[in-house]
Protein backbone atom coordinates (compact mmCIF):
# COMPACT_ATOMS: atom_id res chain seq x y z
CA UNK A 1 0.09 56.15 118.98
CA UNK A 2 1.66 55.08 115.13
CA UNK A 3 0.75 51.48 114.19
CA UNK A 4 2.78 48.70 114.79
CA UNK A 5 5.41 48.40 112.45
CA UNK A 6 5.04 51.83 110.96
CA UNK A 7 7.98 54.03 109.85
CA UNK A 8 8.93 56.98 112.82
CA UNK A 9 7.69 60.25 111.25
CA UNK A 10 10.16 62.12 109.23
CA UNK A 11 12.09 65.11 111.21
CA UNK A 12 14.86 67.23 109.29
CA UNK A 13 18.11 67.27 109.97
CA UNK A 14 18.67 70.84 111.99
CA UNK A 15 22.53 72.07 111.54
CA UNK A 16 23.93 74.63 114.09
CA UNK A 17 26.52 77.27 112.65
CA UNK A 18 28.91 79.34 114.72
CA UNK A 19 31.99 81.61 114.01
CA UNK A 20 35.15 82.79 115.54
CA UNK A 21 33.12 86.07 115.91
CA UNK A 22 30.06 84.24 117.75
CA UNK A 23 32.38 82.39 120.15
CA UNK A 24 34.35 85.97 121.05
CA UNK A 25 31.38 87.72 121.22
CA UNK A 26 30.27 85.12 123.77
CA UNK A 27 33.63 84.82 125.61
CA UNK A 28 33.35 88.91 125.86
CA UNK A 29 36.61 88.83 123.97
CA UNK A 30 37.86 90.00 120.78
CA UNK A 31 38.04 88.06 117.61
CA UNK A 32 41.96 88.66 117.88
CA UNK A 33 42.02 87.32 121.74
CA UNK A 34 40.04 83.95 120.30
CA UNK A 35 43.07 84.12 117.72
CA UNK A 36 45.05 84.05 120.14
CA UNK A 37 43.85 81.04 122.49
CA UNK A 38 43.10 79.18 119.32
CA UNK A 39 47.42 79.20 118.22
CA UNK A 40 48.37 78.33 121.80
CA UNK A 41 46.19 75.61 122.18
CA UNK A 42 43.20 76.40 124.14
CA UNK A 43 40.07 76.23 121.56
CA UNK A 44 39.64 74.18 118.85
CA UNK A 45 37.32 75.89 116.58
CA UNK A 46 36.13 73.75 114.63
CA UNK A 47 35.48 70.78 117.74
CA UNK A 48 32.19 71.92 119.75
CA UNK A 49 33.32 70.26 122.82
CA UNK A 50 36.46 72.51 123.04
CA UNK A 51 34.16 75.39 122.16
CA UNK A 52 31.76 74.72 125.20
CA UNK A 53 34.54 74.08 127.65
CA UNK A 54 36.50 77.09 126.45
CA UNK A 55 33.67 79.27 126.79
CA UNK A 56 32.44 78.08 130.41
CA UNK A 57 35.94 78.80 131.55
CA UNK A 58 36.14 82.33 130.14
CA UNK A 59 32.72 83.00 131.60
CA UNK A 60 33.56 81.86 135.01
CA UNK A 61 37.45 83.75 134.93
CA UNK A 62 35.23 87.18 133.72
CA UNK A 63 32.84 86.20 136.86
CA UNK A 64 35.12 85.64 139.36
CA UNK A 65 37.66 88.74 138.19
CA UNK A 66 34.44 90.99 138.69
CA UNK A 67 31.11 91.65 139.62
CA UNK A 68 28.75 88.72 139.81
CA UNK A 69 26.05 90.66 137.36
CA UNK A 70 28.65 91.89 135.11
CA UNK A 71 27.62 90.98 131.00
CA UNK A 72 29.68 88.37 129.44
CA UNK A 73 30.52 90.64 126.15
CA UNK A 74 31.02 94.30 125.71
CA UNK A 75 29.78 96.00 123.63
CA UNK A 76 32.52 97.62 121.33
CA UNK A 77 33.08 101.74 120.58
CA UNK A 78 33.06 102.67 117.11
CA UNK A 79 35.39 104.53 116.29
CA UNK A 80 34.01 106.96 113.44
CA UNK A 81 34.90 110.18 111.88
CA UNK A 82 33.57 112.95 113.30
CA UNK A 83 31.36 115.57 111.07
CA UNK A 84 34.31 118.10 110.44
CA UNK A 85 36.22 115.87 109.42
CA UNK A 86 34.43 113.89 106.87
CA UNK A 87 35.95 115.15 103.48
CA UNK A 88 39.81 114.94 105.00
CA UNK A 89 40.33 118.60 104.25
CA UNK A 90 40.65 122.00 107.00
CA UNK A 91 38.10 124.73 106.23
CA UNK A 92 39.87 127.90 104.69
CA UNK A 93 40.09 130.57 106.72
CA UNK A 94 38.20 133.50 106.01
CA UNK A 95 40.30 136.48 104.51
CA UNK A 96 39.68 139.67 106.32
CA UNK A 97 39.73 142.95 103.59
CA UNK A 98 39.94 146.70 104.61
């Protein structure tokens, strides 16, 4: 127990950072869709309360839409290019001599 008197101990401050990307990722939106609800109103960014309600109401739509188990956020497809097409060129065919 500290002394009577005494100064509380010394904690530092601890600062939480989020994105656009972190709260679409935990919507299961995209960062377009968070875009989206941020220009018509719905989530305020940059006010954590807004964040938290927006994000229990987007969890409970996606629950109630679906299954009960169903994750929150998708996992997105990448869309690549595949091996043959890499340099941007077709192979030359081969010329057949007799």
């Amino acid at each position: 127990m500290p002394k009577k008197g005494s100064k509380p101990p010394y904690k530092p401050k601890i600062e939480y950072r989020y994105t656009v990307k972190d709260v679409a990722e935990a919507a299961g939106m995209t960062r377009n869709a968070v875009g989206v609800a941020k220009a018509r109103g719905k989530v305020d960014p940059g006010d954590f309360k807004s964040v938290v309600s927006f994000l229990t109401r987007a969890i409970i739509e996606r629950r109630l839409r679906g299954d009960l188990f169903v994750p929150t956020a998708r996992v997105a497809k990448r869309r690549g290019r595949t091996g043959s097409q890499v340099s941007g060129k077709r192979p030359k065919k081969a010329v057949r001599r007799r």
